[in-house]
C-alpha atoms as a PDB file:
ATOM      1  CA  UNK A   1     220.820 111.851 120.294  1.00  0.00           C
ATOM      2  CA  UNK A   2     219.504 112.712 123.777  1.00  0.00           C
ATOM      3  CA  UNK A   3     221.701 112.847 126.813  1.00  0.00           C
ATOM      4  CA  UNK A   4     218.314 111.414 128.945  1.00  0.00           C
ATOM      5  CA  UNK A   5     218.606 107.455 129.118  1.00  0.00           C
ATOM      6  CA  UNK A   6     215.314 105.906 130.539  1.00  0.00           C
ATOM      7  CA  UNK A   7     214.080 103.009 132.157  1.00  0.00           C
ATOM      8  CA  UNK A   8     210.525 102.377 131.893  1.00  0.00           C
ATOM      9  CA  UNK A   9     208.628 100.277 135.038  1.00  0.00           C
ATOM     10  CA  UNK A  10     206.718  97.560 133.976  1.00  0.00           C
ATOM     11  CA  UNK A  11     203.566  99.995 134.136  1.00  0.00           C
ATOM     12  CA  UNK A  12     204.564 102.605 132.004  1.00  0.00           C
ATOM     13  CA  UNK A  13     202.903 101.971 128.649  1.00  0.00           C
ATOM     14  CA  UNK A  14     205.425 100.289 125.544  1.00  0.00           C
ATOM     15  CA  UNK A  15     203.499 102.069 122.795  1.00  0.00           C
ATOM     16  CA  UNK A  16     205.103 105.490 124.755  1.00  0.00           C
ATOM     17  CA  UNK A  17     208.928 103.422 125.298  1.00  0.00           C
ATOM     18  CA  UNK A  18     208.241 103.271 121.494  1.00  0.00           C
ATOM     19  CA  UNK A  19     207.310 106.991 120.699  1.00  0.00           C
ATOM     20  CA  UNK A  20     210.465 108.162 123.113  1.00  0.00           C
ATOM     21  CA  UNK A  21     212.481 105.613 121.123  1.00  0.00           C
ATOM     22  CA  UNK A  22     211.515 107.051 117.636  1.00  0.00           C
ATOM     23  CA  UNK A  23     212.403 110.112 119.238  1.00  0.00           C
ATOM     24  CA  UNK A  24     215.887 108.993 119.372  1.00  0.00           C
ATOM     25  CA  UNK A  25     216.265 108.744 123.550  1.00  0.00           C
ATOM     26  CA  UNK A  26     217.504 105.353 124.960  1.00  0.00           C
ATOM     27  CA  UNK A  27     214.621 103.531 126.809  1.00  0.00           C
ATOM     28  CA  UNK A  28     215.181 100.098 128.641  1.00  0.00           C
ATOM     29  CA  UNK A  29     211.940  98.299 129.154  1.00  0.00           C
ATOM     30  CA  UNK A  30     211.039  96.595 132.426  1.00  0.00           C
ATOM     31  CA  UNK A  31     208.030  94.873 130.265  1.00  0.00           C
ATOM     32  CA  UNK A  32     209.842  94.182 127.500  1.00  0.00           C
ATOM     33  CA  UNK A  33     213.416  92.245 129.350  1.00  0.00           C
ATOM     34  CA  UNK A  34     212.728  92.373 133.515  1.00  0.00           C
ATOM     35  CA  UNK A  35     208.402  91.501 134.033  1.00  0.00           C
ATOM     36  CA  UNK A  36     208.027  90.790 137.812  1.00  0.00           C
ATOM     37  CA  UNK A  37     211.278  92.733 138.895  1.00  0.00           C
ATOM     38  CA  UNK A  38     211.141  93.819 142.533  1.00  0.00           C
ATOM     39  CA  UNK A  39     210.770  98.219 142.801  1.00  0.00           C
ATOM     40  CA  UNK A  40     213.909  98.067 144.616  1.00  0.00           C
ATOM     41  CA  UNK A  41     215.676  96.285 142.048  1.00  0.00           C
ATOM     42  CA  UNK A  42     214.464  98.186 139.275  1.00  0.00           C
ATOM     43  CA  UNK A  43     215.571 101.337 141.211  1.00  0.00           C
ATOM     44  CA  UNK A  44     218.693  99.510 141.406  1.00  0.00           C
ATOM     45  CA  UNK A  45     219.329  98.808 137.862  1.00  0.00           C
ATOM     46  CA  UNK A  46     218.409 102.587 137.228  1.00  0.00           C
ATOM     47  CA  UNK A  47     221.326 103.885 139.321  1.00  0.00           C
ATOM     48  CA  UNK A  48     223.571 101.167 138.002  1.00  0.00           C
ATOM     49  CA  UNK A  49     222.955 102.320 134.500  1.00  0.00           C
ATOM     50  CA  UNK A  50     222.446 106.091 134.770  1.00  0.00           C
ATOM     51  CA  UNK A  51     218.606 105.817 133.961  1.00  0.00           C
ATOM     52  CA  UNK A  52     216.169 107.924 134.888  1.00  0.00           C
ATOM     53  CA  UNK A  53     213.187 106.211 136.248  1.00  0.00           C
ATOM     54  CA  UNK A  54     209.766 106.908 134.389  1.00  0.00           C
ATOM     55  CA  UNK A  55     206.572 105.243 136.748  1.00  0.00           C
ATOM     56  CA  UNK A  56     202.989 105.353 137.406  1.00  0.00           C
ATOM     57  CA  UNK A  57     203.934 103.444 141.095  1.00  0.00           C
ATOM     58  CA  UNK A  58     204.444 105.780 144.233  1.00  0.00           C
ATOM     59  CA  UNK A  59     206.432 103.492 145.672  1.00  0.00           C
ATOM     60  CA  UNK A  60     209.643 104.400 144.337  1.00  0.00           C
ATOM     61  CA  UNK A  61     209.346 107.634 146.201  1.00  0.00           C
ATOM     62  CA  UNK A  62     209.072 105.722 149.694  1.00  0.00           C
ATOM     63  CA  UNK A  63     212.336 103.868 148.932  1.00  0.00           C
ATOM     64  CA  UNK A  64     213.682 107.024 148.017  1.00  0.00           C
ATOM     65  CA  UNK A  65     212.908 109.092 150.954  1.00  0.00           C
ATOM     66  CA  UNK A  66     211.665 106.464 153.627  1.00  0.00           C
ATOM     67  CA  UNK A  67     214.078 103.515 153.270  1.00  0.00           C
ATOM     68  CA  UNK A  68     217.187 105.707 151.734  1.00  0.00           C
ATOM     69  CA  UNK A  69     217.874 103.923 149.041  1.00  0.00           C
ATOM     70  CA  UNK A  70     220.319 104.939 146.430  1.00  0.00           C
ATOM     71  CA  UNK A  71     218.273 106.897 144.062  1.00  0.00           C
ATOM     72  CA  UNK A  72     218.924 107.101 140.126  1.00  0.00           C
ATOM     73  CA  UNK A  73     219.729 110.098 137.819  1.00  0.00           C
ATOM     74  CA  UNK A  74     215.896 110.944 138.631  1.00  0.00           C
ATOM     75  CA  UNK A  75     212.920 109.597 138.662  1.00  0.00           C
ATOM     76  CA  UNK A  76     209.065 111.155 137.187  1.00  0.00           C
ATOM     77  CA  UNK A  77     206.210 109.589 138.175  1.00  0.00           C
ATOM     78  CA  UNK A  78     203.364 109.801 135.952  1.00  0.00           C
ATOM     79  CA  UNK A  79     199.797 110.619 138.673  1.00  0.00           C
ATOM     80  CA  UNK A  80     197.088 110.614 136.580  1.00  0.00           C
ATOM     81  CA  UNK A  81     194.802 108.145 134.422  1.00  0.00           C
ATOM     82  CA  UNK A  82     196.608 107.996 130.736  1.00  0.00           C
ATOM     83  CA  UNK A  83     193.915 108.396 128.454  1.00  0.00           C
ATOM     84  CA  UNK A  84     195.858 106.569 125.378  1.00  0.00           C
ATOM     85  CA  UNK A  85     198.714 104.364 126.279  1.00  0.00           C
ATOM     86  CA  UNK A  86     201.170 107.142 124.122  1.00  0.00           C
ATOM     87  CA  UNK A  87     200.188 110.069 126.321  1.00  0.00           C
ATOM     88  CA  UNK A  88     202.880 109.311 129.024  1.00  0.00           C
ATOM     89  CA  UNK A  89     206.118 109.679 126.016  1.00  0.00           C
ATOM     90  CA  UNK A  90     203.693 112.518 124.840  1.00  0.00           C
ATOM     91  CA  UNK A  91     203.759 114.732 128.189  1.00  0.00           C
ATOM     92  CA  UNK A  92     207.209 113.469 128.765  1.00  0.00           C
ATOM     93  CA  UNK A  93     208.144 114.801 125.473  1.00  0.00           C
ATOM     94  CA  UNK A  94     207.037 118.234 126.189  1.00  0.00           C
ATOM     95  CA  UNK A  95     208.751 117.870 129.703  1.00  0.00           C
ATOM     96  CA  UNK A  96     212.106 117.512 127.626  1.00  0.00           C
ATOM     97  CA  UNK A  97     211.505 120.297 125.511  1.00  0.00           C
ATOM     98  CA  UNK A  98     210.729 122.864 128.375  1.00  0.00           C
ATOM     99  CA  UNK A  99     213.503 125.377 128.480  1.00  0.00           C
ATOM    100  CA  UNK A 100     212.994 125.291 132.558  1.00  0.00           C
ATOM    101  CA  UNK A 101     212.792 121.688 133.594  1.00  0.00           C
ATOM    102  CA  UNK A 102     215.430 119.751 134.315  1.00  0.00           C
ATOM    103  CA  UNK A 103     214.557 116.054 135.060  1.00  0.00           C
ATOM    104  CA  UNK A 104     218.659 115.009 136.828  1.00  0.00           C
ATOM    105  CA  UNK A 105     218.443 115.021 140.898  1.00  0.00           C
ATOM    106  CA  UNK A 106     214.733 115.209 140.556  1.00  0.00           C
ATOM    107  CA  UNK A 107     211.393 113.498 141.878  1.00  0.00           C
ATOM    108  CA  UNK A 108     209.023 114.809 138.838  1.00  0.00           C
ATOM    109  CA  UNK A 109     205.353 114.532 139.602  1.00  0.00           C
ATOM    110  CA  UNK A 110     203.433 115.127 136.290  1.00  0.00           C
ATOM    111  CA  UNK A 111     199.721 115.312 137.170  1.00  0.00           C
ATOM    112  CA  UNK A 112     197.117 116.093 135.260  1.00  0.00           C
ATOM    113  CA  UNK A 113     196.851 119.895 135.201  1.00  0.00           C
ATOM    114  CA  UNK A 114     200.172 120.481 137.212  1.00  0.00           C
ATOM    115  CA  UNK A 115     204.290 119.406 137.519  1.00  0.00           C
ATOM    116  CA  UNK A 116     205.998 119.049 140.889  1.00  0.00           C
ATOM    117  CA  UNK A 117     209.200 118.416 141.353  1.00  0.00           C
ATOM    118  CA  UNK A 118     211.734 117.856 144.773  1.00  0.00           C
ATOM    119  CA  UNK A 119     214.980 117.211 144.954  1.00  0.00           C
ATOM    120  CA  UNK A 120     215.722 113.716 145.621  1.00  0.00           C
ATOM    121  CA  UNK A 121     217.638 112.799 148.503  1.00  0.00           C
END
């Protein structure tokens, strides 16, 4: 079993929740229990239960760095146009199995040809 424990944002695909499920890592839905939730109280609910944030909304890095909100385990935000609705579990997938990348204390920007990352505040 994974250390990672993830909560998905109501955008992130549920056919890629259920591929990094199958994959044995612990992913809360914001779809599936939480539709309509608030970004802030989503980020919320990610610090409260160790999550780290997966998103296709910017947002969550304005309330990180902008407002100062308490900021969860990490956070990857997914900037580009999924071609099938698995391909976000798929590139986070080979994220997790990168010897280099570490995903705690992070802002992770996977793009289409290219990874960022900045430690959050």
């Amino acid at each position: 079993m994974s250390p990672h424990r993830f909560l998905a944002d109501e955008n992130f695909p549920l056919p890629s929740v259920r591929l990094l499920r199958r994959e044995g890592y612990d992913v809360a839905s914001i779809l599936e229990d939480a539709p309509g939730t608030a970004d802030v109280d989503i980020m919320a609910r990610a610090v409260a239960e160790g999550r780290v944030l997966l998103t296709f909304d910017r947002d969550y890095g304005e309330i990180a760095y902008r407002l100062q909100q308490p900021t969860p385990s990490g956070m990857v935000y997914f900037r580009f146009q999924a071609q099938r609705p698995e391909e976000p579990g798929e590139r986070l997938l080979q994220l997790l199995s990168a010897p280099n990348i570490t995903l705690e204390g992070r802002l992770t920007v996977v793009e289409e040809v290219r990874l960022r990352q900045r430690l959050l505040p």
